[in-house]
N, C-alpha and C. Protein backbone atom coordinates (compact mmCIF):
# COMPACT_ATOMS: atom_id res chain seq x y z
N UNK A 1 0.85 -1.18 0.00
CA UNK A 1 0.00 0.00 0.00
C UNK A 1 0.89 1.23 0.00
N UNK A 2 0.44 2.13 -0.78
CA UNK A 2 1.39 3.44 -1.01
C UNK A 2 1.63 4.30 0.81
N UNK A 3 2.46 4.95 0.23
CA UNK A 3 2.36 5.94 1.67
C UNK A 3 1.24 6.94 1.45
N UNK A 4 0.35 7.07 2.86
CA UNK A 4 -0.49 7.85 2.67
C UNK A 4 -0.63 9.37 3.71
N UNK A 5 0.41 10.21 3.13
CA UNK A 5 0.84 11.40 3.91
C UNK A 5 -0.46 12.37 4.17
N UNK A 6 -1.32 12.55 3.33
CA UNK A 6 -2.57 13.77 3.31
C UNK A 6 -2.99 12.82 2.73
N UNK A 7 -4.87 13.65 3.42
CA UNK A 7 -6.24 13.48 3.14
C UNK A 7 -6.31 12.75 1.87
N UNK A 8 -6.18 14.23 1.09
CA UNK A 8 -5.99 13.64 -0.35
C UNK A 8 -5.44 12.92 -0.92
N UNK A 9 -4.38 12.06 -0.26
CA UNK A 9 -3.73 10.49 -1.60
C UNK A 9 -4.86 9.50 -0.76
N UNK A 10 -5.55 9.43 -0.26
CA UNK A 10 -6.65 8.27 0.41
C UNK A 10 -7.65 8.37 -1.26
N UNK A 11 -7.28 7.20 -1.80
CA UNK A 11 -8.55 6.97 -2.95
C UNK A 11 -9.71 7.21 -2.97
N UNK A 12 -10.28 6.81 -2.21
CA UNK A 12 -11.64 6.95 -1.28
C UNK A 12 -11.88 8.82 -1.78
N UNK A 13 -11.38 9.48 -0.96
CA UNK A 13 -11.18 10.84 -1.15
C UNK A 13 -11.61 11.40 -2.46
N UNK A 14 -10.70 10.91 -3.18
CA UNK A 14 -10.62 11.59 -4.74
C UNK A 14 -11.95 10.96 -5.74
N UNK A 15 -12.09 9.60 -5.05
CA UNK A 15 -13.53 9.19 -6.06
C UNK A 15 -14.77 9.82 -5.28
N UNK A 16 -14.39 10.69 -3.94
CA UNK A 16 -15.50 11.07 -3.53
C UNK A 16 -15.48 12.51 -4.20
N UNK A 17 -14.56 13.25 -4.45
CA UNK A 17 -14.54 14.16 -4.88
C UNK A 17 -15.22 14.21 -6.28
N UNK A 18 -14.51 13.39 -6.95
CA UNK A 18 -15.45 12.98 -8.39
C UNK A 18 -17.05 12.62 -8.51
N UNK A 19 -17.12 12.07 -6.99
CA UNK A 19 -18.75 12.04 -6.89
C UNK A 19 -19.71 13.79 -6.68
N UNK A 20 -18.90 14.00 -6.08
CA UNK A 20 -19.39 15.09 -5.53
C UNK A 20 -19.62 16.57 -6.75
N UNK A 21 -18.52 16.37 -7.31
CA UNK A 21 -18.50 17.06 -8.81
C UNK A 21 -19.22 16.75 -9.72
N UNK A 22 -19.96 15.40 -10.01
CA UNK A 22 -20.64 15.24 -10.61
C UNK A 22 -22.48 15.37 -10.05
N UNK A 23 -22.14 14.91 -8.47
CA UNK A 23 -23.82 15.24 -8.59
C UNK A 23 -23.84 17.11 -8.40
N UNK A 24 -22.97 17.68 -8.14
CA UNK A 24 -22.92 19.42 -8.78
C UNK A 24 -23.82 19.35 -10.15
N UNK A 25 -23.07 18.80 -10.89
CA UNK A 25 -23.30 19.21 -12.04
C UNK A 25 -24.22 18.32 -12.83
N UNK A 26 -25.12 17.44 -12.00
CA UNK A 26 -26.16 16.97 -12.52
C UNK A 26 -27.17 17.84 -11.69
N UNK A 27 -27.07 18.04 -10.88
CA UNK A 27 -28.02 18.76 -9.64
C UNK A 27 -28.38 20.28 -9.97
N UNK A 28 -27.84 20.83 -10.96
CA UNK A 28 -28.16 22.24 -11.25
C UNK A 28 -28.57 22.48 -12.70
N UNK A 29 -28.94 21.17 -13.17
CA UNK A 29 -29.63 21.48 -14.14
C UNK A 29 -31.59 21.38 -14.29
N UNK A 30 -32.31 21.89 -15.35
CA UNK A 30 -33.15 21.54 -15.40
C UNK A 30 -34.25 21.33 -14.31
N UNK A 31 -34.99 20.16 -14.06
CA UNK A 31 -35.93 20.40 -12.88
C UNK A 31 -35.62 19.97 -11.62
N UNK A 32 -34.40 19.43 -11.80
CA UNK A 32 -33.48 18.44 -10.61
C UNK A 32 -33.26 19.71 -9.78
N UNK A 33 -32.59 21.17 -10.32
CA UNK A 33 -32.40 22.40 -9.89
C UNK A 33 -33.35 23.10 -9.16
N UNK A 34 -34.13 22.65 -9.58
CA UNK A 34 -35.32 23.24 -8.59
C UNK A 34 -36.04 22.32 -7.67
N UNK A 35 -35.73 21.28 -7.27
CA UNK A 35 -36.26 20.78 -6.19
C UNK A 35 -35.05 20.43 -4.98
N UNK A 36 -35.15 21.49 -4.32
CA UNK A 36 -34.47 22.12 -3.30
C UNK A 36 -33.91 21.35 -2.54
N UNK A 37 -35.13 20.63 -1.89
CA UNK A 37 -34.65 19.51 -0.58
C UNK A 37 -34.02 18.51 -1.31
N UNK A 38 -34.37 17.67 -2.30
CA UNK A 38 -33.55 16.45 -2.91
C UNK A 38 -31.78 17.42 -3.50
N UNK A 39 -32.37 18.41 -4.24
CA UNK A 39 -30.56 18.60 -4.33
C UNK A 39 -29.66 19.26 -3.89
N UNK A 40 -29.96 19.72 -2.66
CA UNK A 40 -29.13 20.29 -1.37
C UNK A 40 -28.58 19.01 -0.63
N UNK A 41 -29.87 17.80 -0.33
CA UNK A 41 -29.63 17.10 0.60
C UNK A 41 -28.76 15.69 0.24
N UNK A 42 -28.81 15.82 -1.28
CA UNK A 42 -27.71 15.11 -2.12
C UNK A 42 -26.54 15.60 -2.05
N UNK A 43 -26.53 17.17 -2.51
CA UNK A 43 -25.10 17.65 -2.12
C UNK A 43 -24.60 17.64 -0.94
N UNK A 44 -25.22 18.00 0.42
CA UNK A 44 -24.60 17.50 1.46
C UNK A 44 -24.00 16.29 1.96
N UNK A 45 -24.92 15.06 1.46
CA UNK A 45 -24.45 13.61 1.84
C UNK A 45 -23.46 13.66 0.86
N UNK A 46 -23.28 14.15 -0.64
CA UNK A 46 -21.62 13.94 -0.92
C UNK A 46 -20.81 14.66 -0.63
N UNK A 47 -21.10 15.66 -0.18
CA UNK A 47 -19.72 16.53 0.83
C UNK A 47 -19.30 16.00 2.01
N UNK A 48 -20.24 14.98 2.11
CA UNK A 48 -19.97 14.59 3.74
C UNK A 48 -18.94 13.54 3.41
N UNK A 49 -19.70 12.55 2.18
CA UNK A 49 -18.35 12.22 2.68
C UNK A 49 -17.00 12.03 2.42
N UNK A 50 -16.42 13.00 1.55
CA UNK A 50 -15.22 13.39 1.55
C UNK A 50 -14.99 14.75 2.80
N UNK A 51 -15.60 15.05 3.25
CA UNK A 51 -15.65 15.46 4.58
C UNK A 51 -14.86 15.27 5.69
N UNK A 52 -15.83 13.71 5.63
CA UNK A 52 -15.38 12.83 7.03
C UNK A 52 -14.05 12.01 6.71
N UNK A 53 -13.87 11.95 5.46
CA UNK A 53 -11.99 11.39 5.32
C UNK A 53 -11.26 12.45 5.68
N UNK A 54 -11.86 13.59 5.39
CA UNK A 54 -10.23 14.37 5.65
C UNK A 54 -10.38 14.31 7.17
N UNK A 55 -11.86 14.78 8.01
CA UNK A 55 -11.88 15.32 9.47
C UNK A 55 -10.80 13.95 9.79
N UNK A 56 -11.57 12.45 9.77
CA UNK A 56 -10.99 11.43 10.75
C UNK A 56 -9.29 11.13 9.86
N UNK A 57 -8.83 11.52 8.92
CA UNK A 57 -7.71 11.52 8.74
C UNK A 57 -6.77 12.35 9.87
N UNK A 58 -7.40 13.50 9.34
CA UNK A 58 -6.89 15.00 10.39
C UNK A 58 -6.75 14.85 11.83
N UNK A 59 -7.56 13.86 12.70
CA UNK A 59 -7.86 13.35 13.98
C UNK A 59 -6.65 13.05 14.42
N UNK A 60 -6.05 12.17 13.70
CA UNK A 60 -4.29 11.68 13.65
C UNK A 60 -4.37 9.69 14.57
N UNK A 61 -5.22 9.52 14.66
CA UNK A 61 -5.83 8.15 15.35
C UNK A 61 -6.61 6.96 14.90
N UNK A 62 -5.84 5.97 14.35
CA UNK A 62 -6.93 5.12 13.46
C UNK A 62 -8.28 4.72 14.25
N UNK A 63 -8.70 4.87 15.23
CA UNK A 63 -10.06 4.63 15.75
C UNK A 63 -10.83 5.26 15.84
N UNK A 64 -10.38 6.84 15.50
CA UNK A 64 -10.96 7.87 15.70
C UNK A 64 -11.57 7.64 14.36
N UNK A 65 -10.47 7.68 13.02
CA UNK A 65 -9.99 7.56 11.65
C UNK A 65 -11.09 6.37 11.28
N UNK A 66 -11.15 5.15 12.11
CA UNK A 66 -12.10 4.42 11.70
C UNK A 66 -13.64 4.75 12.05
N UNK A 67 -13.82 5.44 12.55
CA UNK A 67 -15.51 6.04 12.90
C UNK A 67 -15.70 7.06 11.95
N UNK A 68 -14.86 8.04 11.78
CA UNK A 68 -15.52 8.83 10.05
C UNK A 68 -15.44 8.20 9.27
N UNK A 69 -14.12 7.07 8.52
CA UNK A 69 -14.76 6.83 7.61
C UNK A 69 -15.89 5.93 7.97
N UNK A 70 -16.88 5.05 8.65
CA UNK A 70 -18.09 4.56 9.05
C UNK A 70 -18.92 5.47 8.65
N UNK A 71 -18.51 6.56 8.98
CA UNK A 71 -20.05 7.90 8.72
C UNK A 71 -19.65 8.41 7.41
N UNK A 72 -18.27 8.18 6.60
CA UNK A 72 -18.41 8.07 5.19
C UNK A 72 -18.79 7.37 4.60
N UNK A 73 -19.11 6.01 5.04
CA UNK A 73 -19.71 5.10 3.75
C UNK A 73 -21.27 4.92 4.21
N UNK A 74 -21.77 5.62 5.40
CA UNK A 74 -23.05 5.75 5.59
C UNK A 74 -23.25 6.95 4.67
N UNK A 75 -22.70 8.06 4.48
CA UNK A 75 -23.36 9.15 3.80
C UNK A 75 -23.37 8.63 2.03
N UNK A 76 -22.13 7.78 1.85
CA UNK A 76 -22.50 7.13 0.52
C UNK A 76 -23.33 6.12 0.64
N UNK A 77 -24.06 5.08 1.31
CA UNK A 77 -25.48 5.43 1.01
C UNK A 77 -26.39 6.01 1.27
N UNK A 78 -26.06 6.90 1.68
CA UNK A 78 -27.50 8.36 1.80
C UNK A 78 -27.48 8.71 0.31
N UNK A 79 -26.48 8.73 -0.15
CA UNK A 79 -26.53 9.53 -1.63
C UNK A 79 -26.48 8.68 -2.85
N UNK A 80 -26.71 6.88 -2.60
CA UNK A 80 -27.20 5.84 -3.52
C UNK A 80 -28.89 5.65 -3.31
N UNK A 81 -29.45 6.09 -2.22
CA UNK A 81 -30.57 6.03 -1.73
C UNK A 81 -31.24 7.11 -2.53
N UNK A 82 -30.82 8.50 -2.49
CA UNK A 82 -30.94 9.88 -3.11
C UNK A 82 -31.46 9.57 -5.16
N UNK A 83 -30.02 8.77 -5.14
CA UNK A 83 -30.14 8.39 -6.60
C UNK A 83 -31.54 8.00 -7.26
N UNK A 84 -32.05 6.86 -6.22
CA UNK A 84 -33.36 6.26 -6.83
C UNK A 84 -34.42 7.35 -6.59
N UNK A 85 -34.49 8.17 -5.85
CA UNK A 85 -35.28 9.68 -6.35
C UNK A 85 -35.15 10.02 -7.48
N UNK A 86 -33.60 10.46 -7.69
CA UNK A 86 -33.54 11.73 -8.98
C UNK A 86 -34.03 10.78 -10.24
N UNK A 87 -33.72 9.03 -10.23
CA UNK A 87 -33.90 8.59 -11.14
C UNK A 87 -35.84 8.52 -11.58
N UNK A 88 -36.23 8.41 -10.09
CA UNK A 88 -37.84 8.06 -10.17
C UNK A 88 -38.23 9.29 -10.63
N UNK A 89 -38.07 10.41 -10.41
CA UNK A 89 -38.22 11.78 -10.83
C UNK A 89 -37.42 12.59 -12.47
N UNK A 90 -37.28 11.42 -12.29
CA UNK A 90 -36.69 11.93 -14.24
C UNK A 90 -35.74 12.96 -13.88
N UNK A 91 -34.67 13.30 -13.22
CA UNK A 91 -34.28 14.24 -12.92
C UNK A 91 -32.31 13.58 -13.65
N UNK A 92 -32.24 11.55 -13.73
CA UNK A 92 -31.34 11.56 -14.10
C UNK A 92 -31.68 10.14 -15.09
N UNK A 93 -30.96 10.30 -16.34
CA UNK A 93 -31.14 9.28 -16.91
C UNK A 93 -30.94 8.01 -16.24
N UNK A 94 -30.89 6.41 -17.41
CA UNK A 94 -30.84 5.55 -16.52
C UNK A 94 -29.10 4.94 -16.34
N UNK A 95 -28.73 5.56 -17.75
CA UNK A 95 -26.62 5.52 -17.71
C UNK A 95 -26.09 6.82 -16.60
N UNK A 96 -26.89 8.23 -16.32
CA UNK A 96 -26.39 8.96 -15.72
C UNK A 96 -26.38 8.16 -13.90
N UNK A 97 -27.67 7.80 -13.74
CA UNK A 97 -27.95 6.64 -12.82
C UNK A 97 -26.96 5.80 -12.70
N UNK A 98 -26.70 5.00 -13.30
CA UNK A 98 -26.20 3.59 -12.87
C UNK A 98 -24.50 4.42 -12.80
N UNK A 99 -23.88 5.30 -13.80
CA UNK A 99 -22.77 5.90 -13.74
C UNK A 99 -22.27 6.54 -12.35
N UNK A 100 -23.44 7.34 -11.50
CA UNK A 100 -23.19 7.56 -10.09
C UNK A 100 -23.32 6.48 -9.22
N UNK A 101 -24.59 5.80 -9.18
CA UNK A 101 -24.72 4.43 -8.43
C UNK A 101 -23.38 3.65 -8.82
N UNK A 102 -22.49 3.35 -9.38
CA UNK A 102 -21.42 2.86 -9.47
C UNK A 102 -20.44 3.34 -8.77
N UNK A 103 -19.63 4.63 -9.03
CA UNK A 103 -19.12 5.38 -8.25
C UNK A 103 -19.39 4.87 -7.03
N UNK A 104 -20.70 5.27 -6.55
CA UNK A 104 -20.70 5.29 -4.96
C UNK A 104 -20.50 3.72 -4.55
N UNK A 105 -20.70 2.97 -5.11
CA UNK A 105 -20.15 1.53 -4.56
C UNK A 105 -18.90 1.28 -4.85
N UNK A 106 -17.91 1.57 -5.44
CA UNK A 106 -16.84 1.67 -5.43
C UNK A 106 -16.20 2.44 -4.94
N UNK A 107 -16.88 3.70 -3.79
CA UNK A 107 -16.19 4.24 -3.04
C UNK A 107 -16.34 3.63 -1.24
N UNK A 108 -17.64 2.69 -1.90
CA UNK A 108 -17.91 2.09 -0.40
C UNK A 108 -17.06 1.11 0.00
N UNK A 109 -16.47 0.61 -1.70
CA UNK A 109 -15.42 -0.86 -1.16
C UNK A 109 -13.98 -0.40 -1.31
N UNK A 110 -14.06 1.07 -1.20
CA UNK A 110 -12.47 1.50 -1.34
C UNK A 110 -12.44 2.03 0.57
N UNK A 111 -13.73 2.39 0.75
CA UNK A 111 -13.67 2.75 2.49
C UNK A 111 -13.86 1.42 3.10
N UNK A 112 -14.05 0.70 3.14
CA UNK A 112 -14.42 -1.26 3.19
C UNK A 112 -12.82 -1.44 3.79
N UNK A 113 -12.25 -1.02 2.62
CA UNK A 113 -10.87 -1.96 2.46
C UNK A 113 -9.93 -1.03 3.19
N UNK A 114 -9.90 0.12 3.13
CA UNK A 114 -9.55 0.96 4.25
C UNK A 114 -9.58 0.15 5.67
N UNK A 115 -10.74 0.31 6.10
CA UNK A 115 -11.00 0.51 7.20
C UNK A 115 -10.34 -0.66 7.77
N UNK A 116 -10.59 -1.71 6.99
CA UNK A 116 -10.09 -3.08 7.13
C UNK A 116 -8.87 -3.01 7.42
N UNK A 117 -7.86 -2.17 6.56
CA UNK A 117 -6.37 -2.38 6.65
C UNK A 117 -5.97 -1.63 8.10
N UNK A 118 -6.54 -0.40 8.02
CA UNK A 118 -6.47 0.06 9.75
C UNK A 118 -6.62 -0.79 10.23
N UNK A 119 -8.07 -1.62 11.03
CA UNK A 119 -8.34 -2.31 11.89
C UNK A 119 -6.79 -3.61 12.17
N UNK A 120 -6.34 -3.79 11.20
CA UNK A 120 -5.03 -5.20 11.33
C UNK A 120 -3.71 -4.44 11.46
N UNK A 121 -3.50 -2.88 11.51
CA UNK A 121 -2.18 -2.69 10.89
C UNK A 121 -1.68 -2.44 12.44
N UNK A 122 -0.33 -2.39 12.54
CA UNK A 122 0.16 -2.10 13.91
C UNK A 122 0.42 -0.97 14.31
N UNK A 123 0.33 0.31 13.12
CA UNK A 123 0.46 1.42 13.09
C UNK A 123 -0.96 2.35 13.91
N UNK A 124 -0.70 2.65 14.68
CA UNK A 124 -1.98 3.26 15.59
C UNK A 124 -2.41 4.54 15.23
N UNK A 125 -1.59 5.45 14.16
CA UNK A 125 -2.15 6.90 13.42
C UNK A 125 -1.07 7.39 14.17
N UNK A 126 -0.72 9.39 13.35
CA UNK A 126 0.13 9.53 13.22
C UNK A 126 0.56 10.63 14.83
N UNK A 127 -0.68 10.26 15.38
CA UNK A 127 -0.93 11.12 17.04
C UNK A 127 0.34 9.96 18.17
N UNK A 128 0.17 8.78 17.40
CA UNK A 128 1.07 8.34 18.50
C UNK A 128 2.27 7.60 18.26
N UNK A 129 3.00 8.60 16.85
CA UNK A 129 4.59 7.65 16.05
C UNK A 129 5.44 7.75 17.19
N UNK A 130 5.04 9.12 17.98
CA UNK A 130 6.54 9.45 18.70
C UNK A 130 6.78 9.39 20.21
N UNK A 131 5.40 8.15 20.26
CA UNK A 131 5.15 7.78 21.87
C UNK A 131 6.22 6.76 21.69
């Protein structure tokens, strides 16, 4: 596994970012744009969770580190859940659909495998190298 110095080289991160950029820019078009609560509350669950990688990265403690990302791959499915709205609502095709619904499961088994490698590694985060 690479070295992972900042937030940002965590994979997880960057496909959340890509999630998050894209429901932007599906979310402000057309009638999807105007229904307020579904595309605010989409954009929040994908801010969250590239959010919660950087906060529980930033924490400096893999247990800490392992409870955001938990509330990151809960907010990715808040925002696979979201999907079957915009899709029932014509708001996203059924390739624009399945193209995010993909994403977000492949960011769930990139936080999966994370979390996993914390939970076994002997490295306790970076709050306690110099105990």
């Amino acid at each position: 596994m690479a070295t992972i110095e900042k937030f940002e080289d965590v994979l997880a991160w960057q496909k959340g970012r890509e999630l998050t950029q894209n429901i932007y820019r599906h979310s402000r078009r057309g009638e999807f744009a105007k229904d307020f609560a579904l595309r605010d509350q989409m954009r929040r669950a994908a801010i969250s969770i590239t959010s919660n990688i950087a906060e529980g990265f930033e924490r400096g403690g893999n247990k800490e580190f392992i409870q955001f990302l938990s509330h990151s791959k809960g907010s990715c499915g808040e925002v696979r859940s979201q999907l079957y709205v915009a899709l029932d609502e014509s708001y996203l095709t059924d390739d624009e659909f399945t193209e995010l619904y993909e994403l977000c499961l492949e960011i769930g088994r990139l936080l999966d495998g994370f979390t996993n490698y914390l939970q076994r590694t002997e490295i306790k985060g970076r709050k306690f190298m110099n105990r």
